[in-house]
C-alpha atoms as a PDB file:
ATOM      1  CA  UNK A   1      22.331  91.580  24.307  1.00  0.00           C
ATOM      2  CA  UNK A   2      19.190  92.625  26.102  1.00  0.00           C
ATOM      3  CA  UNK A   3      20.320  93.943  30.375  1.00  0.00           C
ATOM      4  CA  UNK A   4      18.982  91.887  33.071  1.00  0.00           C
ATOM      5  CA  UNK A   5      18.022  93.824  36.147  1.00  0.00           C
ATOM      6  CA  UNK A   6      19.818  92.317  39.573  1.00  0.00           C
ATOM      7  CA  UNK A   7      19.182  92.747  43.219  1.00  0.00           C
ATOM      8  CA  UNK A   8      23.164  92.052  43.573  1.00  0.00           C
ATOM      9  CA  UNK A   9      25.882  94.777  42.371  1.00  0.00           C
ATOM     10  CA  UNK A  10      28.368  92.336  42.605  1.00  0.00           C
ATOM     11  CA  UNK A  11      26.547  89.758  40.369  1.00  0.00           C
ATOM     12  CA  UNK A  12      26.045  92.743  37.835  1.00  0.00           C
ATOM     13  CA  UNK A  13      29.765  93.192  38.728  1.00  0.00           C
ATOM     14  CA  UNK A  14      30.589  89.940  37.558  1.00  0.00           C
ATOM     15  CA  UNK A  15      28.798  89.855  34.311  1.00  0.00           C
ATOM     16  CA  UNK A  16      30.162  93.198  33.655  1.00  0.00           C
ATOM     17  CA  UNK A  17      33.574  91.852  33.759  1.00  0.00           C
ATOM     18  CA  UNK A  18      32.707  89.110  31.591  1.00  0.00           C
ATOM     19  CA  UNK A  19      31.872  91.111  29.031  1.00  0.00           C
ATOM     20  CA  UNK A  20      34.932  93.177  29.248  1.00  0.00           C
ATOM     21  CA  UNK A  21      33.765  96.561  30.975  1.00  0.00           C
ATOM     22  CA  UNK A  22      36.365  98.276  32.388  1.00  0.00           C
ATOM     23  CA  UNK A  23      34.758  98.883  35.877  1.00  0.00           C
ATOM     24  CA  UNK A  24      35.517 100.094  39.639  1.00  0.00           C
ATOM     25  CA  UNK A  25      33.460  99.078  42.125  1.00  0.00           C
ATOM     26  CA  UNK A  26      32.278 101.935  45.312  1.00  0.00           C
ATOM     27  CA  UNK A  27      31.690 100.095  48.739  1.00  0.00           C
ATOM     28  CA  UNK A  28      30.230 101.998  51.904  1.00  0.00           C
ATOM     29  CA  UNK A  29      32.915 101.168  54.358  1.00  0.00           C
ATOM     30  CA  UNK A  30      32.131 103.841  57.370  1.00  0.00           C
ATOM     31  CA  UNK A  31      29.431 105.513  58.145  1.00  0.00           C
ATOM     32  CA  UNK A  32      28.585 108.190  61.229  1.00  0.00           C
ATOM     33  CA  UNK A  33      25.202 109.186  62.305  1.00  0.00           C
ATOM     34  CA  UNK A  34      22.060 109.089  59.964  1.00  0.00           C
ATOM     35  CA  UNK A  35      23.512 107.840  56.777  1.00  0.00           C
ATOM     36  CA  UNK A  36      21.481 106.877  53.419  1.00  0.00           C
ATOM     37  CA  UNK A  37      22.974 103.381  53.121  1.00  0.00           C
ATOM     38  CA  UNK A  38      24.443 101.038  55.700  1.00  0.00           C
ATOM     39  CA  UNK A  39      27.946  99.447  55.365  1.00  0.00           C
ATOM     40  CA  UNK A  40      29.132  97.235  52.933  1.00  0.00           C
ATOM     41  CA  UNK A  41      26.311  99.011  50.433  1.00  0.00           C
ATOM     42  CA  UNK A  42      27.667  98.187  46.674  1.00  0.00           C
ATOM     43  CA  UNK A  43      27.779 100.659  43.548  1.00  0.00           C
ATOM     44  CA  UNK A  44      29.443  99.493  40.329  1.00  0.00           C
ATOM     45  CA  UNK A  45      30.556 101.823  37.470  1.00  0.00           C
ATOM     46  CA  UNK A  46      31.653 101.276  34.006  1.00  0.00           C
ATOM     47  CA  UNK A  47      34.122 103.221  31.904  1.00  0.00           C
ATOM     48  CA  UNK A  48      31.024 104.507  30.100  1.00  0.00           C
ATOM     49  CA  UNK A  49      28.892 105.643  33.290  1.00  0.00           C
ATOM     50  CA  UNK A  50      26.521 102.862  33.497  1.00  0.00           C
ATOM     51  CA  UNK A  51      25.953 102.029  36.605  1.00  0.00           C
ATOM     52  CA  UNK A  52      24.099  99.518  39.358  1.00  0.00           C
ATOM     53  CA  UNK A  53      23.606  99.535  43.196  1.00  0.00           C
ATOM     54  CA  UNK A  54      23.711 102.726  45.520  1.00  0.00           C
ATOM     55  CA  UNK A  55      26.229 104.277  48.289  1.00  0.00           C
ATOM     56  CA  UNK A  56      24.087 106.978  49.257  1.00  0.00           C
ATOM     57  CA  UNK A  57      21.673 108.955  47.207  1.00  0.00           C
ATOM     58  CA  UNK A  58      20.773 112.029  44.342  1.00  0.00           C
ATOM     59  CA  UNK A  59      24.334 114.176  44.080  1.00  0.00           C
ATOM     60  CA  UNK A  60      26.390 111.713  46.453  1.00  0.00           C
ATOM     61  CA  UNK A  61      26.469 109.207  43.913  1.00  0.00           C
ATOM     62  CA  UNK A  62      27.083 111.383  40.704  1.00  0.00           C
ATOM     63  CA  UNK A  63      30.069 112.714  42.945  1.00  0.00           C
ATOM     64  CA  UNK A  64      31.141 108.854  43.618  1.00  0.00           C
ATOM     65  CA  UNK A  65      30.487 107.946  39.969  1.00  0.00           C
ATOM     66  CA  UNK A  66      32.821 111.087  38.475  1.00  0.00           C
ATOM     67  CA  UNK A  67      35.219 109.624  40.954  1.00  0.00           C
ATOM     68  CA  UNK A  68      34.995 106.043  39.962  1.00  0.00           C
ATOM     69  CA  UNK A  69      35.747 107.010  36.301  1.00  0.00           C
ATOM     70  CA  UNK A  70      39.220 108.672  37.125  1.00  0.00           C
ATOM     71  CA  UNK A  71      39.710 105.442  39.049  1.00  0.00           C
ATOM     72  CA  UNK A  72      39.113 103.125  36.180  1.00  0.00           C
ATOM     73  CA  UNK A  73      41.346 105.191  34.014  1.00  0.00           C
ATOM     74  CA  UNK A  74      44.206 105.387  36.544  1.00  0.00           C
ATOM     75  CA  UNK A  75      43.923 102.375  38.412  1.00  0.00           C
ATOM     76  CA  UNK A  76      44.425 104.219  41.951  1.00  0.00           C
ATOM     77  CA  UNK A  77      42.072 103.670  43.932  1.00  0.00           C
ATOM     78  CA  UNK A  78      40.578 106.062  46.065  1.00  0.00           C
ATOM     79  CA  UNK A  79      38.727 106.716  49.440  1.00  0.00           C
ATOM     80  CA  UNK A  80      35.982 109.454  49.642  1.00  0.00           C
ATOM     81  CA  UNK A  81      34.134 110.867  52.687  1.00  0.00           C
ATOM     82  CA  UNK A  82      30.922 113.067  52.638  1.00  0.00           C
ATOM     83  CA  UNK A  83      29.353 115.066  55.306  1.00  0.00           C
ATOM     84  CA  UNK A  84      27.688 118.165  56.310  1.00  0.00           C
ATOM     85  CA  UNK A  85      31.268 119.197  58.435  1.00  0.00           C
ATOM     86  CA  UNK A  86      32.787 119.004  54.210  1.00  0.00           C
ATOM     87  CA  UNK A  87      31.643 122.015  51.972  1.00  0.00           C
ATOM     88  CA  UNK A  88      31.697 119.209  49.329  1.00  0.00           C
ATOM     89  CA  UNK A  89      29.372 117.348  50.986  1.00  0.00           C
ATOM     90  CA  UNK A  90      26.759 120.600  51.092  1.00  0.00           C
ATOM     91  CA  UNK A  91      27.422 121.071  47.277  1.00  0.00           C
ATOM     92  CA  UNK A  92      26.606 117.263  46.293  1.00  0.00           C
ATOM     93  CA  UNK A  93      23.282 117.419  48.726  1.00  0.00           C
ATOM     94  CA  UNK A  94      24.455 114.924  51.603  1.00  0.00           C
ATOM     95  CA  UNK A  95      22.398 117.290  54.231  1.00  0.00           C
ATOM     96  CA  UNK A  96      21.174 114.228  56.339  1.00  0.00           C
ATOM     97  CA  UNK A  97      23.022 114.898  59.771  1.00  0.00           C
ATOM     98  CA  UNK A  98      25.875 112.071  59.088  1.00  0.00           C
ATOM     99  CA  UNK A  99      28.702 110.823  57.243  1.00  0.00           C
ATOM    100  CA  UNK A 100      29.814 108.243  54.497  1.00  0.00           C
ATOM    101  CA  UNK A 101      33.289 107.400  53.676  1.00  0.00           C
ATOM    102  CA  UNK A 102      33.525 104.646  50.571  1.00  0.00           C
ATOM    103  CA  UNK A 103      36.209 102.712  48.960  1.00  0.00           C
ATOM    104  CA  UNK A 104      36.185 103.217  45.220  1.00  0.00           C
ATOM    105  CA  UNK A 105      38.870 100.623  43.501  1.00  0.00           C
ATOM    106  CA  UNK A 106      39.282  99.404  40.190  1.00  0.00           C
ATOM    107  CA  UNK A 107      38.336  95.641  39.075  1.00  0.00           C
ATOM    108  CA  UNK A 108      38.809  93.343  36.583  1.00  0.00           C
END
């Protein structure tokens, strides 16, 4: 089965599902200052690190997408925050002045 590219996460999301991916699903839900992606930005994950969308940007997102993969295996969902206050934040590259926080959960 040959991928489609989609402007929607969700939609990818969706076919994902139907094809039985175990997947989570990262949503921006805060965001303080200058920030790489606005609210309600969409990043989907499978079990096997594929993923589509964006929450922020470079080391951000492999951060989100380690995180997403304990979240498919455990089925807790989690809320992260990055920013240049969190030593975390320096080590995955969010330099940009602001803050993220975003919901990763478990679907399907």
């Amino acid at each position: 089965m040959s991928e489609q590219f989609h402007d929607d996460p969700l939609k990818v999301a969706e076919d994902w599902m139907r094809e039985g991916r175990p997947l989570a699903v990262a949503t921006v839900v805060e965001t303080w200052g200058s920030a790489p992606r606005p609210v309600g930005s969409h990043l989907v994950i499978d079990s096997e690190s594929n993923f589509e969308g964006s929450v922020s940007g470079g080391c951000v997102e492999g951060a989100v997408i380690a995180d997403a993969l304990e979240v498919i295996e455990t089925g807790e969902p989690k809320m992260l925050e990055f920013g240049v206050a969190d030593e975390t934040a320096w080590r995955v590259g969010l330099s940009c002045g602001g803050r993220i926080r975003v919901y990763v959960e478990r679907v399907g």
